[in-house]
Structures are given as C-alpha cells and as structure tokens.
C-alpha atoms as a PDB file:
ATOM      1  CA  UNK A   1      15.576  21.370  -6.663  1.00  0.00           C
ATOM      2  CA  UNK A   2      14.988  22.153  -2.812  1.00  0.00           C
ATOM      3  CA  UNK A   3      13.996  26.040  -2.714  1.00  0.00           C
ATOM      4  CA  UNK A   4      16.308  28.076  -0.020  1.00  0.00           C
ATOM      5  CA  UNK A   5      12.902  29.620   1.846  1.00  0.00           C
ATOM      6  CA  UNK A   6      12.835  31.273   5.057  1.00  0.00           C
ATOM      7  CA  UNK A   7       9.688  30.007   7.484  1.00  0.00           C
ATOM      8  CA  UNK A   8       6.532  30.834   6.321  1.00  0.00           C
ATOM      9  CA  UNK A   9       5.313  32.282  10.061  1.00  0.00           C
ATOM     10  CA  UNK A  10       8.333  34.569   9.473  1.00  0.00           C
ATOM     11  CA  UNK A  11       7.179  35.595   5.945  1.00  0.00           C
ATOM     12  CA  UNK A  12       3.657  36.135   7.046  1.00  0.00           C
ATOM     13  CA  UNK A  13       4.343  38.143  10.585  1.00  0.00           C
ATOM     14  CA  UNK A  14       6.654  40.429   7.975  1.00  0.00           C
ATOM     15  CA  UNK A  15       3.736  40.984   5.241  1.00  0.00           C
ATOM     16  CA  UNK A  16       1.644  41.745   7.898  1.00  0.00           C
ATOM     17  CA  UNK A  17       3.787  44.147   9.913  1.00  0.00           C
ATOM     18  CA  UNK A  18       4.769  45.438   5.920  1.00  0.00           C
ATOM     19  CA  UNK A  19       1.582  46.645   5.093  1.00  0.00           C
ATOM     20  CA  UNK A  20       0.362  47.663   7.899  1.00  0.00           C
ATOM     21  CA  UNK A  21       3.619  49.590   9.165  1.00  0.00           C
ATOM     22  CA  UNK A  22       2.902  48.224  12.882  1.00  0.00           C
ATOM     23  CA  UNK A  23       3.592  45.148  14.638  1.00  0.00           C
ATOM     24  CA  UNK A  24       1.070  45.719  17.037  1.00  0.00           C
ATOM     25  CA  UNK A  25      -1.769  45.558  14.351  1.00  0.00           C
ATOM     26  CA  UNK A  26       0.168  42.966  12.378  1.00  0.00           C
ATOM     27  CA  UNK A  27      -0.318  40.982  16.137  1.00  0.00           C
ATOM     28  CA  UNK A  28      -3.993  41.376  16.272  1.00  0.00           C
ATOM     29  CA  UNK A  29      -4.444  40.213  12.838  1.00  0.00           C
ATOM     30  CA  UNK A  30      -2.412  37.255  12.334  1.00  0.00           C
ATOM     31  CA  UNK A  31      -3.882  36.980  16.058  1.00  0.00           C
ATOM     32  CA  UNK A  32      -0.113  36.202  18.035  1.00  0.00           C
ATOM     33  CA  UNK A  33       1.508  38.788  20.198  1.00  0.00           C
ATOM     34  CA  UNK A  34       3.362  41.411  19.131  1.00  0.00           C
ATOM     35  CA  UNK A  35       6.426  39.634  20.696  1.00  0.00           C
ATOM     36  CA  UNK A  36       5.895  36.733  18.401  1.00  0.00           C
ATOM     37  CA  UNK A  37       5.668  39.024  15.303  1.00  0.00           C
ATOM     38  CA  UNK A  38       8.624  40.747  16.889  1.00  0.00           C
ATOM     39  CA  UNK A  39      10.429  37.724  17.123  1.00  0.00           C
ATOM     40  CA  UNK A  40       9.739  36.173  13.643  1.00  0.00           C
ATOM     41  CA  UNK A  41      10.961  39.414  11.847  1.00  0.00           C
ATOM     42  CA  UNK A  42      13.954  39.292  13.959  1.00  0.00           C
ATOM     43  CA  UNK A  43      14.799  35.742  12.750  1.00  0.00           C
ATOM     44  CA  UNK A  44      13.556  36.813   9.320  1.00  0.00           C
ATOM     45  CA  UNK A  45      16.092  39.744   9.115  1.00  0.00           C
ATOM     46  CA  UNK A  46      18.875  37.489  10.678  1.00  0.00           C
ATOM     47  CA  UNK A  47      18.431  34.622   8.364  1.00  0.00           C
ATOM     48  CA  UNK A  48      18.468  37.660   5.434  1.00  0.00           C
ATOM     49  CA  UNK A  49      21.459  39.072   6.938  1.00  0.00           C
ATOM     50  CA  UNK A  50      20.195  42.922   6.021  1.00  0.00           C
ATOM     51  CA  UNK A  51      17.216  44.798   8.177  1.00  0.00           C
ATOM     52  CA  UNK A  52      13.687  45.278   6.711  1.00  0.00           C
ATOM     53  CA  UNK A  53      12.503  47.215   9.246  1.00  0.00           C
ATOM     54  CA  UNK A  54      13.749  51.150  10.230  1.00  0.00           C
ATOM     55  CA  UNK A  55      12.224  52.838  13.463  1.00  0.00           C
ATOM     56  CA  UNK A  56      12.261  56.478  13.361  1.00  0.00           C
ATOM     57  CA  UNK A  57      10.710  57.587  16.712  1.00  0.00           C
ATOM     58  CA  UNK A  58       7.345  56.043  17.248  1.00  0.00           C
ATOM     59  CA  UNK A  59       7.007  55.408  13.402  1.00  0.00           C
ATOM     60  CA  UNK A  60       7.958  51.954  11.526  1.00  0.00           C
ATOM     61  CA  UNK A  61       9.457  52.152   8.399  1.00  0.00           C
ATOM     62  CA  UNK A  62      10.256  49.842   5.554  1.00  0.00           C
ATOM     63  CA  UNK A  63      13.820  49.828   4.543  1.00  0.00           C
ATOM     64  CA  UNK A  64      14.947  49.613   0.753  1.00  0.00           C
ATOM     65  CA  UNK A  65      15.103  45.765   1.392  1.00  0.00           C
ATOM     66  CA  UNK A  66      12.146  45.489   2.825  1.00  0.00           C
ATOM     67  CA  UNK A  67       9.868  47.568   0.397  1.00  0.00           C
ATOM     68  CA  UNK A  68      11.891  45.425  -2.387  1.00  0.00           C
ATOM     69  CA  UNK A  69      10.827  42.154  -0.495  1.00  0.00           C
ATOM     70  CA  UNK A  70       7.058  43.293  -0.165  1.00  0.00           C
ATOM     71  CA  UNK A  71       5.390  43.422  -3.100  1.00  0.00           C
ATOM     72  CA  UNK A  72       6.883  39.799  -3.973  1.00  0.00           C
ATOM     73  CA  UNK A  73       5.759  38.172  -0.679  1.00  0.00           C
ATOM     74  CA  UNK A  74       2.463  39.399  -0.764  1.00  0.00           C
ATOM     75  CA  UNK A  75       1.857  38.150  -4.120  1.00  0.00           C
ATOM     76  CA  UNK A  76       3.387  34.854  -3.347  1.00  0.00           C
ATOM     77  CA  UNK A  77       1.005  35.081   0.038  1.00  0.00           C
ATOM     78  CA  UNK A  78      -2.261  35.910  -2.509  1.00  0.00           C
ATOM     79  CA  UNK A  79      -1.637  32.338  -5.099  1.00  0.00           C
ATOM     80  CA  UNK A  80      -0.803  30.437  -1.850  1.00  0.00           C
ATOM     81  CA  UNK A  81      -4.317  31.403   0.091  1.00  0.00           C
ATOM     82  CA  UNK A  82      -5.573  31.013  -3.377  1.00  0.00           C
ATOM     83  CA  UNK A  83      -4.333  27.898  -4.099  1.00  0.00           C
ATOM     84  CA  UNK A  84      -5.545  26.695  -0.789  1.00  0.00           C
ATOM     85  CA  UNK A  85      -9.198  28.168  -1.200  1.00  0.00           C
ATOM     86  CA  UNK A  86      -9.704  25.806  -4.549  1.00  0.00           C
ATOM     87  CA  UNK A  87      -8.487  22.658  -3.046  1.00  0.00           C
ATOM     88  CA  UNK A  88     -10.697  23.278  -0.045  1.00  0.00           C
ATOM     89  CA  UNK A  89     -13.826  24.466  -2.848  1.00  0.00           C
ATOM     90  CA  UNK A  90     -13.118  21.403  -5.179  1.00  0.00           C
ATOM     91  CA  UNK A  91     -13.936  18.810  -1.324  1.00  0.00           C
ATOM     92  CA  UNK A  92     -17.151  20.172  -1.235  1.00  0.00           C
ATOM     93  CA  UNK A  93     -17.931  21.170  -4.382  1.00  0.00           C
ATOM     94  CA  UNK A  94     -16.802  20.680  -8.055  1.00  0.00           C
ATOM     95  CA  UNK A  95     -17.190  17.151  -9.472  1.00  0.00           C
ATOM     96  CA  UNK A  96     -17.597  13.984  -7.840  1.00  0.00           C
ATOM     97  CA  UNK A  97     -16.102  11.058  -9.761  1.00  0.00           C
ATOM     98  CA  UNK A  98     -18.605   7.273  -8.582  1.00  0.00           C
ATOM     99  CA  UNK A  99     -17.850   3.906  -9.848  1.00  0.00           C
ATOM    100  CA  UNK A 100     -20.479   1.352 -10.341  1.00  0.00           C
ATOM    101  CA  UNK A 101     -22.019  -1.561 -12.087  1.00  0.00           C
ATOM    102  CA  UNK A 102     -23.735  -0.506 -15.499  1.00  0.00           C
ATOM    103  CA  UNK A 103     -26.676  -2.267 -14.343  1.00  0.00           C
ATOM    104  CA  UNK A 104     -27.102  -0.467 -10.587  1.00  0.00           C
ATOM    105  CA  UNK A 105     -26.258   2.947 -12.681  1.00  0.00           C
ATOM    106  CA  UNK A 106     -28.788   2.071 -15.505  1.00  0.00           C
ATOM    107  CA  UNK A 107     -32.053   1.004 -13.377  1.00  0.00           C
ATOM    108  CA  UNK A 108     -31.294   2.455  -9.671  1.00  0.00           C
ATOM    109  CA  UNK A 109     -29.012   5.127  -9.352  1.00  0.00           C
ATOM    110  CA  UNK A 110     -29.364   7.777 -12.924  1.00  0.00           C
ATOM    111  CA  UNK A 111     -33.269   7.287 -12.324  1.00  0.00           C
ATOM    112  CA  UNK A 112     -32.462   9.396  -8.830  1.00  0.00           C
ATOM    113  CA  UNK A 113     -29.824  11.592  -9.330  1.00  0.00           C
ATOM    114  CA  UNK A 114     -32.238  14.491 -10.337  1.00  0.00           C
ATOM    115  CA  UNK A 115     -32.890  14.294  -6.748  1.00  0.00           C
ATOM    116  CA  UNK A 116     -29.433  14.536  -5.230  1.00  0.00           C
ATOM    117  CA  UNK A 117     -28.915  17.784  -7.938  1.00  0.00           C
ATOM    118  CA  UNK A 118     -31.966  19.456  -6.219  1.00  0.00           C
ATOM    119  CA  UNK A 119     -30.484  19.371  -2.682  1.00  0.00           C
ATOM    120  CA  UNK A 120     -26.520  19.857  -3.691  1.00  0.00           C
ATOM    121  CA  UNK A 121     -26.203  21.937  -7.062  1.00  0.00           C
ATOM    122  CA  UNK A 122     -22.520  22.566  -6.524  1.00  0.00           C
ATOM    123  CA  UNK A 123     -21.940  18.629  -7.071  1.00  0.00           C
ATOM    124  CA  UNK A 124     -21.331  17.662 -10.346  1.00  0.00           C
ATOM    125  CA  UNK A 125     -21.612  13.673  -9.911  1.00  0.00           C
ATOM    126  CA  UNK A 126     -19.689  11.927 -12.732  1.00  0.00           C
ATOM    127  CA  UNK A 127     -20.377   8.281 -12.838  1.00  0.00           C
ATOM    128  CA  UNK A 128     -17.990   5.839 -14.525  1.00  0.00           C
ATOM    129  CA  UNK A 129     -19.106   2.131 -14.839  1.00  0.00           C
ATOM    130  CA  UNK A 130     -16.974  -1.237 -14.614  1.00  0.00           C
ATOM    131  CA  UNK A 131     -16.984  -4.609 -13.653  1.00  0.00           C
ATOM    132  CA  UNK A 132     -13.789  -4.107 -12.220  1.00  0.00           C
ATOM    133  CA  UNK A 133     -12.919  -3.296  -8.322  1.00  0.00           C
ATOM    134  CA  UNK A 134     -11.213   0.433  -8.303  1.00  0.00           C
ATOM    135  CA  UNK A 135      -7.894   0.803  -7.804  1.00  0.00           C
ATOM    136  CA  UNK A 136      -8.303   4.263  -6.109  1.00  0.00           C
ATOM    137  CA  UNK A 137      -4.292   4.844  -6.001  1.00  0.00           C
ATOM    138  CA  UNK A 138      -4.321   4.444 -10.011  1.00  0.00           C
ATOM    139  CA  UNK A 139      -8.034   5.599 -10.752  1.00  0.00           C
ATOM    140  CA  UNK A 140      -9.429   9.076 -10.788  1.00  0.00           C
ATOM    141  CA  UNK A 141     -12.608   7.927  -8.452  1.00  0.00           C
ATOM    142  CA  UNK A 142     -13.743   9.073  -5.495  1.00  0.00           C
ATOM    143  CA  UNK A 143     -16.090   6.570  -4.170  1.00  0.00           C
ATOM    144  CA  UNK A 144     -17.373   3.320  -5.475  1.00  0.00           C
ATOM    145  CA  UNK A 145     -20.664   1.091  -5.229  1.00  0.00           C
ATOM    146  CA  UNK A 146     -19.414  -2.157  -5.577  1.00  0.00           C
ATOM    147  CA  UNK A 147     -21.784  -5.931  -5.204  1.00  0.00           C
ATOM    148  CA  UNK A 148     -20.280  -8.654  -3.217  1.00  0.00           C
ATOM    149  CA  UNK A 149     -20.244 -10.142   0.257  1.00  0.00           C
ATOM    150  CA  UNK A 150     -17.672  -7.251   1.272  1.00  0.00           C
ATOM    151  CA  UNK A 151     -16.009  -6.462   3.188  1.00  0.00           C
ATOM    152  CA  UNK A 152     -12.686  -5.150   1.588  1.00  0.00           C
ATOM    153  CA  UNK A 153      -9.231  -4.883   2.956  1.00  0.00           C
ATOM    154  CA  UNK A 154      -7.162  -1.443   3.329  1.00  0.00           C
ATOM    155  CA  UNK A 155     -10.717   0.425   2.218  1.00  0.00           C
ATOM    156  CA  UNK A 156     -13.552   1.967   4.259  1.00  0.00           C
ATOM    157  CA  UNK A 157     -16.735   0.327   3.388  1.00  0.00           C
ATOM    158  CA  UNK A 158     -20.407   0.432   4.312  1.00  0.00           C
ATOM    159  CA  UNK A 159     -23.137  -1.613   3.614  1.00  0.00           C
ATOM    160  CA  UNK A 160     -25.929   0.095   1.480  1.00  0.00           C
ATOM    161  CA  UNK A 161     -28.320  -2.317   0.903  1.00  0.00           C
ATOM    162  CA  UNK A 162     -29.316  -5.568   0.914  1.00  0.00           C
ATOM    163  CA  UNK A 163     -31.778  -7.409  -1.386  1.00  0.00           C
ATOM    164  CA  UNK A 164     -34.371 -10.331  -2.270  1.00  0.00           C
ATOM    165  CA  UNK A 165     -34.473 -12.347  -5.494  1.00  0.00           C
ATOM    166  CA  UNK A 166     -37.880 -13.328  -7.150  1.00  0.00           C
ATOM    167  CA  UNK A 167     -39.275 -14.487 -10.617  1.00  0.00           C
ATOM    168  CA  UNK A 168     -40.375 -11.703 -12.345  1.00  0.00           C
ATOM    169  CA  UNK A 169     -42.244 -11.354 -15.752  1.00  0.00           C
ATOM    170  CA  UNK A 170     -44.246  -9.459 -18.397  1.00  0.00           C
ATOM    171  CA  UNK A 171     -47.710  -9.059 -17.577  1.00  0.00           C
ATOM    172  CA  UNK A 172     -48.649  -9.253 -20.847  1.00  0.00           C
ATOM    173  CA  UNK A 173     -46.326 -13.004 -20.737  1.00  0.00           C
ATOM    174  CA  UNK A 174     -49.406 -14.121 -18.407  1.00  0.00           C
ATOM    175  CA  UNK A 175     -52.236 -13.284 -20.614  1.00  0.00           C
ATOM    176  CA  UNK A 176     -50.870 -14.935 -23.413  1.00  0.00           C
ATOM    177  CA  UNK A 177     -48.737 -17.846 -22.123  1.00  0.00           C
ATOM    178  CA  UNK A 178     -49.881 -20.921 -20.188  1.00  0.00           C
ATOM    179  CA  UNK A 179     -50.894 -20.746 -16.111  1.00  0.00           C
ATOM    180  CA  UNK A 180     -48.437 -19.992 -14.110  1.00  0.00           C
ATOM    181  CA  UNK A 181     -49.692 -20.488 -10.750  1.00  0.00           C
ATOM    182  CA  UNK A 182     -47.230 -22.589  -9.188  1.00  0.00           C
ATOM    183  CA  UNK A 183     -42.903 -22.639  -9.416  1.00  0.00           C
ATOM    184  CA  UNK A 184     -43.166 -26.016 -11.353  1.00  0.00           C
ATOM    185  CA  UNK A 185     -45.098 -23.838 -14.539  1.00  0.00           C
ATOM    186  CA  UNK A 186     -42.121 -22.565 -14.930  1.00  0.00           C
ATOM    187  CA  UNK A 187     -41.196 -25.342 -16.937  1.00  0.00           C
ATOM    188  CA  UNK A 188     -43.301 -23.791 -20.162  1.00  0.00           C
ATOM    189  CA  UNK A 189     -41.557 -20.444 -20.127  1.00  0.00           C
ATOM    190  CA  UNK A 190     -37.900 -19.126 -20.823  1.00  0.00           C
ATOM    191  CA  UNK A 191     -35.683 -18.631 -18.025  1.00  0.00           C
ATOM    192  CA  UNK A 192     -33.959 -15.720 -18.274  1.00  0.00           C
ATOM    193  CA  UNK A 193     -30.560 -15.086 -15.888  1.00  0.00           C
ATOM    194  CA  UNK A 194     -27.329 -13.189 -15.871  1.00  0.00           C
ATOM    195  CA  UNK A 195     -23.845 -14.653 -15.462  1.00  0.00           C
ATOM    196  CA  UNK A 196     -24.902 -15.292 -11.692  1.00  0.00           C
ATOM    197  CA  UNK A 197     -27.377 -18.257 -12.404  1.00  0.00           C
ATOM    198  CA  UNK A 198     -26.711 -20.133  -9.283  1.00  0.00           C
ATOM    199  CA  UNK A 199     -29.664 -18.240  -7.697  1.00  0.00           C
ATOM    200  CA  UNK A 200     -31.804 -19.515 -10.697  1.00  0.00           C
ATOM    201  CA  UNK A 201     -30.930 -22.938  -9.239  1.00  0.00           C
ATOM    202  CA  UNK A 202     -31.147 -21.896  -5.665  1.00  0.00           C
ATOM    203  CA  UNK A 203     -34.569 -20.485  -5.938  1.00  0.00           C
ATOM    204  CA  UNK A 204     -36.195 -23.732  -7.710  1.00  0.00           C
ATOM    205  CA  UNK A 205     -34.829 -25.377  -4.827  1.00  0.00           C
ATOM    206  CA  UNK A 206     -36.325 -23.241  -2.634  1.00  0.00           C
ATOM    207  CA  UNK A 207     -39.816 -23.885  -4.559  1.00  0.00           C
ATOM    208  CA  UNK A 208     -39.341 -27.636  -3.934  1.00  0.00           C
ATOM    209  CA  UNK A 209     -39.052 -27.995  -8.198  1.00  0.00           C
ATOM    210  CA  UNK A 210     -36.243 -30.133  -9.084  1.00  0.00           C
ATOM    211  CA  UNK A 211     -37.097 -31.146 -12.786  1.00  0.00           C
ATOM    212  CA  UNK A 212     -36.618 -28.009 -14.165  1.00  0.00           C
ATOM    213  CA  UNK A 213     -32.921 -26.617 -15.836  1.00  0.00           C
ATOM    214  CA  UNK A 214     -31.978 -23.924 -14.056  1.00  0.00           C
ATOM    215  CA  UNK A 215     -29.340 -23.059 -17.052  1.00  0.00           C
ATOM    216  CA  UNK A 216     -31.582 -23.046 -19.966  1.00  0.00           C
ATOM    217  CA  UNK A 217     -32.860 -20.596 -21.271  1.00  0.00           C
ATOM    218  CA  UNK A 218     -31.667 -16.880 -22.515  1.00  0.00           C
ATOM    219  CA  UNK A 219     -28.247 -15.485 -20.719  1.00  0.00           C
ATOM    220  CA  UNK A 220     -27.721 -11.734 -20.295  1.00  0.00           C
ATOM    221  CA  UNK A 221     -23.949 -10.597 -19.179  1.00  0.00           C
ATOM    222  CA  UNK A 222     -25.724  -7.370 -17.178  1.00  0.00           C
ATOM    223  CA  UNK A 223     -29.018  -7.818 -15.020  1.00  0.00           C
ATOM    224  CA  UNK A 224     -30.139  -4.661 -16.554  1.00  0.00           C
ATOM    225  CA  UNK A 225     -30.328  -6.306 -20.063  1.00  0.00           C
ATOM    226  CA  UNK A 226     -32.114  -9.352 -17.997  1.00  0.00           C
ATOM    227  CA  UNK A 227     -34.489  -6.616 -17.160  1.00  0.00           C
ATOM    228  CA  UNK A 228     -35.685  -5.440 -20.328  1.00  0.00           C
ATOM    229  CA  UNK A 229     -35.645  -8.477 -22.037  1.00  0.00           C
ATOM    230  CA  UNK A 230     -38.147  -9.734 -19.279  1.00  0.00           C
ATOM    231  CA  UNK A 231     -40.060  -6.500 -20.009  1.00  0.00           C
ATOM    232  CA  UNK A 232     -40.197  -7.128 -23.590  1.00  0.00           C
ATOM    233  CA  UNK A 233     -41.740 -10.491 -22.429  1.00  0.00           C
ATOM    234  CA  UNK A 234     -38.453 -12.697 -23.726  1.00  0.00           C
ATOM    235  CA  UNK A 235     -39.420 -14.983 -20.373  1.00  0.00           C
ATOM    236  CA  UNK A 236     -39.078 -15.071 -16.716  1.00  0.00           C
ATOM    237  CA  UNK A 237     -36.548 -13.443 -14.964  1.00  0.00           C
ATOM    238  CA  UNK A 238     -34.816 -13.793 -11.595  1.00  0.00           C
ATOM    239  CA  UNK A 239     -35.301 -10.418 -10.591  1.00  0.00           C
ATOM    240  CA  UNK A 240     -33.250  -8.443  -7.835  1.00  0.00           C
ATOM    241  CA  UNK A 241     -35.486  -6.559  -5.672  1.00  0.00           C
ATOM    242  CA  UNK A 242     -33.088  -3.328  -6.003  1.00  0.00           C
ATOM    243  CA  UNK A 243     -33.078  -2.975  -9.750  1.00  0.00           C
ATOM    244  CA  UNK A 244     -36.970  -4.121 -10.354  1.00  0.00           C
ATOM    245  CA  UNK A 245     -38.411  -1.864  -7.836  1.00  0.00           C
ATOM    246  CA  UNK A 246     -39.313   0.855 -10.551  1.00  0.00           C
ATOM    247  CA  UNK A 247     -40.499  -1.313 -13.081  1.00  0.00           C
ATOM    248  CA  UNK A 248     -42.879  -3.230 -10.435  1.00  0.00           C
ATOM    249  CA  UNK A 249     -43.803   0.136  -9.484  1.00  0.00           C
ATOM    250  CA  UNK A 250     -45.293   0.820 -12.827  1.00  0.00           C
ATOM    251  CA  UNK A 251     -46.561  -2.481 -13.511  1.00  0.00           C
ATOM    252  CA  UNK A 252     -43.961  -3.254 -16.141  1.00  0.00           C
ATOM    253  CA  UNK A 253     -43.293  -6.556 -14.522  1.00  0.00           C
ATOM    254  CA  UNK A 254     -45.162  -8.471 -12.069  1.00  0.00           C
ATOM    255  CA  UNK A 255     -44.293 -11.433  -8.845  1.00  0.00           C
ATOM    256  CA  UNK A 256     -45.818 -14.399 -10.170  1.00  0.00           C
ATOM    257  CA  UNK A 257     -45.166 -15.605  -6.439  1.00  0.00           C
ATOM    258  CA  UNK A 258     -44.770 -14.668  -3.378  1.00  0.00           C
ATOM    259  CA  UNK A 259     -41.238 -16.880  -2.673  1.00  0.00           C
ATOM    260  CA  UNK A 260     -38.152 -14.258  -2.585  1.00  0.00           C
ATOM    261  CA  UNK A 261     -34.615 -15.365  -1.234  1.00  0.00           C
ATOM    262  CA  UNK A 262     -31.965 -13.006   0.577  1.00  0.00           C
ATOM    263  CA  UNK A 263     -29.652 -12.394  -2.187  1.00  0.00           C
ATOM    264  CA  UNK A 264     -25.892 -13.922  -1.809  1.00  0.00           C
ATOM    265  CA  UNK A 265     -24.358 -10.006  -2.155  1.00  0.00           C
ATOM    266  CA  UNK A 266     -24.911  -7.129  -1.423  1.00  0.00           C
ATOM    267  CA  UNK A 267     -24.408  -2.707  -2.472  1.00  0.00           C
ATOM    268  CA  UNK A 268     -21.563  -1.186  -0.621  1.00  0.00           C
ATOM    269  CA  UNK A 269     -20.178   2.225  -0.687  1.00  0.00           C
ATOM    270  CA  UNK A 270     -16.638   1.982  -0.431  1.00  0.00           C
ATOM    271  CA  UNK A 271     -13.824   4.608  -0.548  1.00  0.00           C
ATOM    272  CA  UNK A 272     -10.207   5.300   0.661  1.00  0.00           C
ATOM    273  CA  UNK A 273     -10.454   5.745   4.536  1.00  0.00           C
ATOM    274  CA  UNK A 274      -8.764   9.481   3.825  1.00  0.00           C
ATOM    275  CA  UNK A 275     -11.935  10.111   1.886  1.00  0.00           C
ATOM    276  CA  UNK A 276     -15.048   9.011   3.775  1.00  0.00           C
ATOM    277  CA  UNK A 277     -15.380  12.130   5.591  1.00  0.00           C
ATOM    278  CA  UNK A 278     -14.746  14.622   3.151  1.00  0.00           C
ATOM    279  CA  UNK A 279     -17.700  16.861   2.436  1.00  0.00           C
ATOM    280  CA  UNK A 280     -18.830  15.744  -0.925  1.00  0.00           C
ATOM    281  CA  UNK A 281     -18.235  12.059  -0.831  1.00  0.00           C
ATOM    282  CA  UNK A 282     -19.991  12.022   2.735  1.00  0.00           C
ATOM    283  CA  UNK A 283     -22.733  14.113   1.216  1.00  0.00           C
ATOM    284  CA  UNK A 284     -23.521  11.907  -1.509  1.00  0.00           C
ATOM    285  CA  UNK A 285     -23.094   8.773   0.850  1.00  0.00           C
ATOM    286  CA  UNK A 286     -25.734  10.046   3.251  1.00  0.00           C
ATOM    287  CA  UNK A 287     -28.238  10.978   0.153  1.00  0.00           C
ATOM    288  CA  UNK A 288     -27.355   7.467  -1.185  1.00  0.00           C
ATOM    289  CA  UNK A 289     -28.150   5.676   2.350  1.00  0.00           C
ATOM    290  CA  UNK A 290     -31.713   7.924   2.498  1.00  0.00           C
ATOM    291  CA  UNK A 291     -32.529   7.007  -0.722  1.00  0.00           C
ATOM    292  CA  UNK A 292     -31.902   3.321   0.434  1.00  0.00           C
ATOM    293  CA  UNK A 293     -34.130   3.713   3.486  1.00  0.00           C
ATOM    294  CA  UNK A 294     -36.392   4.977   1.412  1.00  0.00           C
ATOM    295  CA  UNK A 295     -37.213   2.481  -1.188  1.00  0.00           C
ATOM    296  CA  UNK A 296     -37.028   0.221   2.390  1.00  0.00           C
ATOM    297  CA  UNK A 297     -33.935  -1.174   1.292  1.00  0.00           C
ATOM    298  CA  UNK A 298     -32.113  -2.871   3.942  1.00  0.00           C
ATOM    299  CA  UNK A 299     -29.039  -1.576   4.971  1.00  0.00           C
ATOM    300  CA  UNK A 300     -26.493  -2.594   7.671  1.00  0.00           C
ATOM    301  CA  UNK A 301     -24.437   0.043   9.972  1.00  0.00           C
ATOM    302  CA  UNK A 302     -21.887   2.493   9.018  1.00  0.00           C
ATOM    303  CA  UNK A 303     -18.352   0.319   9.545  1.00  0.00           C
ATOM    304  CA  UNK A 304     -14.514   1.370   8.572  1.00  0.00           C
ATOM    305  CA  UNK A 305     -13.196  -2.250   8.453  1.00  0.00           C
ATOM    306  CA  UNK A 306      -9.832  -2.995   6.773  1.00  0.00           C
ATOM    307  CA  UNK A 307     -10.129  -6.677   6.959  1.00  0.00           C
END
C-alpha cells in the first residue's frame, strides 16, 4: 500500500527547525539557507493544511500540531539514519560471502586467509564451494573465483592468475620405484589425473612420448584429491602449478622434469559489475591479486568486459 508521505527535505528542514526552535540554525546544520528551510516548512504546513510553526516576536514556537508531529518524525529520522548506517557498515565490513572450487579453497586459498584476517578483522570471509557458475541474482555470493578461459557475459571479471602444468610425484615414489629420468619412464608408474585428462595427453605430446595411455591410471573428480593421492605416493600426477606450490615448497612432491605447459584455463575473480567497487569485495580482490603476485603467479590486467 503506497504511504501518503510528505517530502523528506520538508520533514527534515521541520525536525531541524523543531528542535532547535530557529530556522536560522536549522540552515546551518542541514547546511541550506534559511530560505530553503523557510520554504520547505511552508510547503510542509500547506500540504498539512494546519501551521506547525507560531512566531511570537523574535521567538519561534511550536504549535500543538507541531509539538504532536515532533517526537514522531524524529524517531522516524533516528531508524532511517540508522538503517542507513548498517547497510553502509555491512559494504565494508560484516561478512563476505566467496564462491570457489573445493580444490582452489582446499590447497590455495584457506592456507592464506589467516593473512587477509590480520590486515581486515572486520571481514568475516565465508567461503562456499561448487562446481557450478553463480547465479548472483539467485545466490547469496558476493564474488566468485571461477577456472575457465573467461571471460563471462553481463559480469565484471578479472584475471587472477594463470598457471603451468607438470608431472609431479612422491619423493619417496623415486627411491623406491624404477628411474625416472626421462617422460617415456613414465610408462612404469600410475598416472594419476582429474576429470580434465586432456592435459595428461597434451603433455606426453609435448615430451615427444606417444606409447604411453594418457587415460590409465587412477581418476580423481577434484585436483585436490589428485594431490594427496600423489603425496601418499598413489603415482604421478599432472600437477597445476597454483595448487602444488605449497607442497613443492615443503618437499612433499617433487618435478621429475623440467617440461611445464601453460595451462588451458585460468583463476578469475568475477562479480556483478554493481559490486566490484564496493569496499569489501574490492578489498579482498586486491589482497587476492597481491597474494597472486606474490607466489609469482601470473596475472593479466584488471578488465570489466560483458562479452
């Protein structure tokens, strides 16, 4: 049902001029003229059809109508400004709702948030995972780091980083299993891929090796379960350079070889246009790209394409 309101300038210039029985100071602090306040109460009263206002010499009065009308605008005034102060809190602080692979979350991103929390403690980050693209108009997300070739219509998007594929393996595998000092060894070991095993095949044929089934072996449905089954020494993985880089690190897994290939996809951070600039989503953006440069991912420029 459509409320019957008056303007809210009018109600404001009349609070103000209320409670502080002058138009001249009610002018200074809603920072108009005092003609404007004059002229808003006028419309005010008008509108009303009864005066709110009695002038007894140099003095300004409330009348009964006015000092009934008071106490109710100013309250409505107070839950309106308060209102407004939590929706403007809850952009830059509050929680903070990401979308990602389980794998990405599970060996890149958890591992750092401890960092982010450090440098923004009124961010609650809440990460949800899915193999799914985010319907932002149905989903309560904020921002998502989706894997593909990008870019994707109607959303702002920007490349986070970019990454290498390699064999990578238990060093414990090598002490105990037969040489592997060249790509066509690979034939005495398990393969072990995820459901993207084209770049199995892709990186034999990189390595000149053309005997060797690039579908056999152990199949993982997340490259984070490729991961620890390759730590656990279950075979040779293709690794992504992005969600090994810890476990190289610490000498969990080793590069049997010095061959990597670009990787098809890529990370992106993607969001509703209306959201890329608001405080907390472009705060945890620019800790996610640092983190990125960090690790000496490589990342492409900042881009709002809709195509």
């Amino acid at each position: 049902m459509a409320r019957d309101l008056p303007p809210l300038n009018a109600l404001k210039a009349f609070e103000a001029a209320a409670r502080q029985l002058s138009f001249t100071r009610a002018a200074a602090e809603l920072h108009v003229t005092q003609a404007a306040v004059s002229h808003q109460i006028k419309a005010l009263e008008d509108r009303l059809g009864i005066p709110l206002f009695r002038r007894l010499n140099r003095n300004l009065l409330l009348t009964d109508a006015g000092q009934a009308l008071l106490p109710a605008v100013s309250d409505a005034l107070d839950r309106l400004a308060a209102a407004v102060a939590r929706v403007r809190s809850r952009d830059v602080s509050g929680v903070l709702t990401v979308s990602t692979l389980d794998s990405f979350a599970g060996t890149w991103l958890v591992r750092k948030l401890g960092r982010f929390r450090d440098i923004q403690p009124e961010i609650d980050v809440r990460i949800t995972t899915s193999d799914h693209q985010v319907d932002f108009a149905r989903e309560d997300v904020d921002m998502a780091i989706r894997y593909g070739r990008g870019p994707w219509p109607g959303l702002y998007v920007e490349r986070l980083m970019t990454e290498e594929v390699f064999p990578v393996c238990s060093p414990a595998l090598l002490k105990k299993g037969p040489p592997l000092k060249e790509p066509a060894d690979l034939r005495h070991y398990t393969l072990l891929h995820d459901d993207l095993k084209e770049d199995w095949r892709m990186w034999l044929a990189h390595a000149g090796v053309s005997d060797i089934d690039p579908t056999r072996g152990h199949g993982f449905h997340r490259s984070n379960l490729v991961i620890q089954a390759a730590v656990a020494g279950a075979g040779v993985a293709l690794g992504r350079s992005v969600l090994v880089a810890d476990e190289l690190a610490s000498g969990q897994l080793v590069k049997p070889f010095a061959l990597s290939l670009p990787a098809e996809f890529a990370y992106y951070l993607v969001c509703p246009f209306q959201s890329a600039e608001r405080p907390k989503v472009r705060a945890f953006s620019d800790w996610l790209l640092a983190e990125a440069r960090d690790q000496g991912g490589s990342r492409g420029g900042k881009g709002t394409t809709g195509a």
